[in-house]
Protein backbone atom coordinates (compact mmCIF):
# COMPACT_ATOMS: atom_id res chain seq x y z
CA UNK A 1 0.00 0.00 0.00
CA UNK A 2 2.88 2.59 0.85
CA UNK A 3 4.21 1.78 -2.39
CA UNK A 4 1.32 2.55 -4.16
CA UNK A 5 0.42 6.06 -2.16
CA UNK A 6 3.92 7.26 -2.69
CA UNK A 7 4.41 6.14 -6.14
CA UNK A 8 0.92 8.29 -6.97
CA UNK A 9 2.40 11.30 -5.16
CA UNK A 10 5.55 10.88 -7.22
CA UNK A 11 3.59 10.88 -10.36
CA UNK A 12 1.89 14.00 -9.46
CA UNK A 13 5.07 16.05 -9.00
CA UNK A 14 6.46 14.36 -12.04
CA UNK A 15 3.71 15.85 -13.94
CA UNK A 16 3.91 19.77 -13.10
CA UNK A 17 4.62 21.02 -16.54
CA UNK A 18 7.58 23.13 -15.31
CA UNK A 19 7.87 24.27 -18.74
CA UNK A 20 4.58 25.25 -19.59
CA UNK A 21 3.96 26.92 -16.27
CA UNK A 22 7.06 29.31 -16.98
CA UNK A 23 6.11 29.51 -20.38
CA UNK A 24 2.40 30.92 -19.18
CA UNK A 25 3.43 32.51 -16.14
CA UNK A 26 6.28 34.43 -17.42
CA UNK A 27 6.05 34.82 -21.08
CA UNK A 28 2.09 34.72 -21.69
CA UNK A 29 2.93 31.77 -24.61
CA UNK A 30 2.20 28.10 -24.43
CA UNK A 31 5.37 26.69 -25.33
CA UNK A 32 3.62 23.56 -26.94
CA UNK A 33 2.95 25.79 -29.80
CA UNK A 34 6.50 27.18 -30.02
CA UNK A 35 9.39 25.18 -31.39
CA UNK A 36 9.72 21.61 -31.16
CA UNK A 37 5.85 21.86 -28.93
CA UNK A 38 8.03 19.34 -26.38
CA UNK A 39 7.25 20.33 -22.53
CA UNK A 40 10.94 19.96 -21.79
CA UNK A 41 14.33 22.29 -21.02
CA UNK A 42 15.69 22.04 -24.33
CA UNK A 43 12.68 23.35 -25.98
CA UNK A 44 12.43 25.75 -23.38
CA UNK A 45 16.18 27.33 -23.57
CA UNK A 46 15.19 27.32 -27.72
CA UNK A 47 11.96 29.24 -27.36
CA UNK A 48 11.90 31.17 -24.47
CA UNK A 49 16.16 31.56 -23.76
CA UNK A 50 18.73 30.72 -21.08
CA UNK A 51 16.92 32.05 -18.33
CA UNK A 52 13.82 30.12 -18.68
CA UNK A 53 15.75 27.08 -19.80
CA UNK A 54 17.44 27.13 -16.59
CA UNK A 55 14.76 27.01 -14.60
CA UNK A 56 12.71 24.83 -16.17
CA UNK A 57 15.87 22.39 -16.10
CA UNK A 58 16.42 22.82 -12.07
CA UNK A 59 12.63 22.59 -11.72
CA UNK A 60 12.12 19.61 -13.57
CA UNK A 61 15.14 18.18 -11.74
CA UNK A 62 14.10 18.57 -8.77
CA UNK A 63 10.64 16.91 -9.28
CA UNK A 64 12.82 13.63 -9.11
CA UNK A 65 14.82 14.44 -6.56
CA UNK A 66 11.51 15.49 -4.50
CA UNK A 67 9.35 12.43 -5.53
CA UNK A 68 12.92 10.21 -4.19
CA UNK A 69 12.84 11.90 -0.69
CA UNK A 70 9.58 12.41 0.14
CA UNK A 71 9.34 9.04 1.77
CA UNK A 72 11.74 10.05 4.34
CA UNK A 73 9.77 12.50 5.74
CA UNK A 74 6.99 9.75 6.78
CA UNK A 75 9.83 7.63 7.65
CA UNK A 76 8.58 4.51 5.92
CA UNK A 77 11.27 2.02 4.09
CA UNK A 78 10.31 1.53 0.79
CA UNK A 79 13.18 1.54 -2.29
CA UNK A 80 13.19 5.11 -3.35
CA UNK A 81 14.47 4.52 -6.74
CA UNK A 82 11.66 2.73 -7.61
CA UNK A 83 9.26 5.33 -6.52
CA UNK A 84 11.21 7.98 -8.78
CA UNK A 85 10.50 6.01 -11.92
CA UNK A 86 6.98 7.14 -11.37
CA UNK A 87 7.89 10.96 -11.91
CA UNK A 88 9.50 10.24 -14.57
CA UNK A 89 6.44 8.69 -16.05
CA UNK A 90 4.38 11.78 -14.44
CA UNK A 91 6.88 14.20 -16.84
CA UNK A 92 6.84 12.46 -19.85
CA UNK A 93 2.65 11.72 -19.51
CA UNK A 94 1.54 14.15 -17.20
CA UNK A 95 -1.78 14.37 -16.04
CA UNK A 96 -1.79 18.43 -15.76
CA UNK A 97 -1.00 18.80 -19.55
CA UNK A 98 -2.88 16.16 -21.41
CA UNK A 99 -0.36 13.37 -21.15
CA UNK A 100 2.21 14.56 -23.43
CA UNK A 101 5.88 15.95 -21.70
CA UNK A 102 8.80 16.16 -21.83
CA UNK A 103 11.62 13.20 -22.35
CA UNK A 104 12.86 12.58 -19.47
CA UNK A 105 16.33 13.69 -18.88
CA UNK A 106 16.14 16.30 -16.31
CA UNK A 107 13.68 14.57 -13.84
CA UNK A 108 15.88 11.46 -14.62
CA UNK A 109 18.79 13.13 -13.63
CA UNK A 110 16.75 14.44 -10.50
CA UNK A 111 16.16 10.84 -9.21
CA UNK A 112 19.93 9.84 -9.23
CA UNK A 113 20.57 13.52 -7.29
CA UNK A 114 18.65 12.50 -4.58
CA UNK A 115 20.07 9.15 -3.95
CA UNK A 116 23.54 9.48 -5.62
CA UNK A 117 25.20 12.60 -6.02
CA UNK A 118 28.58 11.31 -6.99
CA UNK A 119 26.66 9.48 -10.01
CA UNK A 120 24.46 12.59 -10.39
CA UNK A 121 28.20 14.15 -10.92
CA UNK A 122 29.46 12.52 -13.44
CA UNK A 123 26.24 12.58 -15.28
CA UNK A 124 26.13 16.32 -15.53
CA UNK A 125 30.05 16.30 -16.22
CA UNK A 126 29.00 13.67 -19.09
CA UNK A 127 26.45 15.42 -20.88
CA UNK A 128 28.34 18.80 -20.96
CA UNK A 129 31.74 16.77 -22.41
CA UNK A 130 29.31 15.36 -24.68
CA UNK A 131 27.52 18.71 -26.19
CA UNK A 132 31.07 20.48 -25.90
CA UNK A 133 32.45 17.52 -28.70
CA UNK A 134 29.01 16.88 -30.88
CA UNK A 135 26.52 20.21 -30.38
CA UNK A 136 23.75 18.03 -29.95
CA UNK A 137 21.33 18.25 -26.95
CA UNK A 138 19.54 15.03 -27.70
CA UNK A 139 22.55 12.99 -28.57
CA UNK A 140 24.27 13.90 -25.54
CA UNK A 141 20.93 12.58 -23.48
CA UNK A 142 21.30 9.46 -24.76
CA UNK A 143 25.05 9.16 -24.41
CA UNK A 144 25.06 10.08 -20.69
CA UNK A 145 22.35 7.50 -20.10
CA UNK A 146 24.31 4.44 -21.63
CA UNK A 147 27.54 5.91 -20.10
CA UNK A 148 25.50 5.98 -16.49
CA UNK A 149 24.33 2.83 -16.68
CA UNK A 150 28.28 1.44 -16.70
CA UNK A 151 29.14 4.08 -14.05
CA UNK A 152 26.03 2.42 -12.17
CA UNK A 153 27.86 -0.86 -11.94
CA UNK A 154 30.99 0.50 -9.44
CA UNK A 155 28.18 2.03 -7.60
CA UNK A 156 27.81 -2.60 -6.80
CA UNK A 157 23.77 -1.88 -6.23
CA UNK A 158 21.60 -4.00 -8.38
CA UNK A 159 18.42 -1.54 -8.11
CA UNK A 160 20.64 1.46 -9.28
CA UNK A 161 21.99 -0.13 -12.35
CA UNK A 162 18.19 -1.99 -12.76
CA UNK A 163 16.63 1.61 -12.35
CA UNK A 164 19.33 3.37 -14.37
CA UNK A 165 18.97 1.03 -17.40
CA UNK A 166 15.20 1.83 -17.69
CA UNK A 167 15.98 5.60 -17.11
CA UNK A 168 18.02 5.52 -19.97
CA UNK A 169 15.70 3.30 -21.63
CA UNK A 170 12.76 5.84 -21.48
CA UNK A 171 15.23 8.82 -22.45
CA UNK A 172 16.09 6.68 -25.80
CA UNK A 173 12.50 5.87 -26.70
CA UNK A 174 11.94 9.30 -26.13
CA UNK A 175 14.36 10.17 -28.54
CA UNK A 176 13.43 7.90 -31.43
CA UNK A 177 12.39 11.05 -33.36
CA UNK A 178 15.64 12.78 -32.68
CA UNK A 179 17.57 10.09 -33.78
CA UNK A 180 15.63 9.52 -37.32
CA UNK A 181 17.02 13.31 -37.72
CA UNK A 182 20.36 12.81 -36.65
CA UNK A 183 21.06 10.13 -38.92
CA UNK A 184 19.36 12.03 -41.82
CA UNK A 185 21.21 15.33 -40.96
CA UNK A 186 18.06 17.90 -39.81
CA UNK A 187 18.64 17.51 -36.01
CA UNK A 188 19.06 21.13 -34.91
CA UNK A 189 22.88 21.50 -33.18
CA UNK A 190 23.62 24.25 -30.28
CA UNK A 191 25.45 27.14 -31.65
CA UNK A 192 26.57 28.82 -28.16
CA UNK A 193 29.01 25.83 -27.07
């Protein structure tokens, strides 16, 4: 049952569209009719600029890391992890913005800050090598996600490299689209790295 309660609660934070709230709240625009229409950072930092984009990233990170440690404060034992998963779910199909989100990689990111900084770390290190060497947001998601999941293993927790894998599972599928444009040559690169 505690699983259940606190994997619902999860899936409500996951779901605040960060990015259409700042979009609406700041800008008067609905950023799913701007740009790519995702409800994620990188859209957000395209359409509305850095200072938008950056909080929109921290907020959607810290959706994860919330939805992680709010079990502590009612001081059950349940696997944390797990109970992230769900707002990740809640940003990519949230209820508050008719189930379509963002992809994942910020609230991801969020889940691993609240239980594993160090990994958290080397994510954030990862992805900026990454978009430093190929200019591509979405490319760089998906590389720090297989790279994590290796990391994972030194980390010797079974959940972590079980919950990692699926992270970077969801960011991928999330990025089918992304990659059909790499490949072809139409995937939009940074130009301010």
């Amino acid at each position: 049952m505690e699983y259940i309660v606190f994997a619902i609660i999860a899936y409500l934070l996951g779901s605040i569209p960060s990015a259409l709230l700042v979009g609406k709240i700041g800008y008067k625009i609905d950023i799913r009719e701007h740009g790519s229409g995702n409800l994620g950072a990188t859209n957000t930092f395209r359409v509305l600029g850095i200072k938008a984009g950056i909080i929109v990233t921290l907020a959607d990170i810290l959706k994860g890391t919330a939805a992680t440690l709010v079990p502590l404060l009612f001081d059950v034992e349940i696997y944390q992890l797990a109970i992230g998963i769900f707002a990740v779910i809640g940003h990519m199909y949230p209820l508050f913005a008719r189930f379509k989100g963002g992809k994942a990689v910020a609230t991801s990111g969020g889940i691993i800050l609240g239980l594993y900084p160090l990994l958290f770390l080397i994510m954030i290190l990862t992805f900026i090598t990454s978009l430093y060497l190929t200019k591509y947001v979405s490319l760089s998601s998906m590389v720090t996600g297989v790279i994590s999941v290796f990391v994972s293993i030194f980390f010797k927790d079974v959940g972590l490299i079980i919950v990692v894998g699926l992270l970077t599972a969801f960011v991928i599928y999330r990025h089918i689209e992304n990659i059909k444009r790499i490949r072809n040559g139409t995937e939009p690169k940074i130009k301010w790295m």
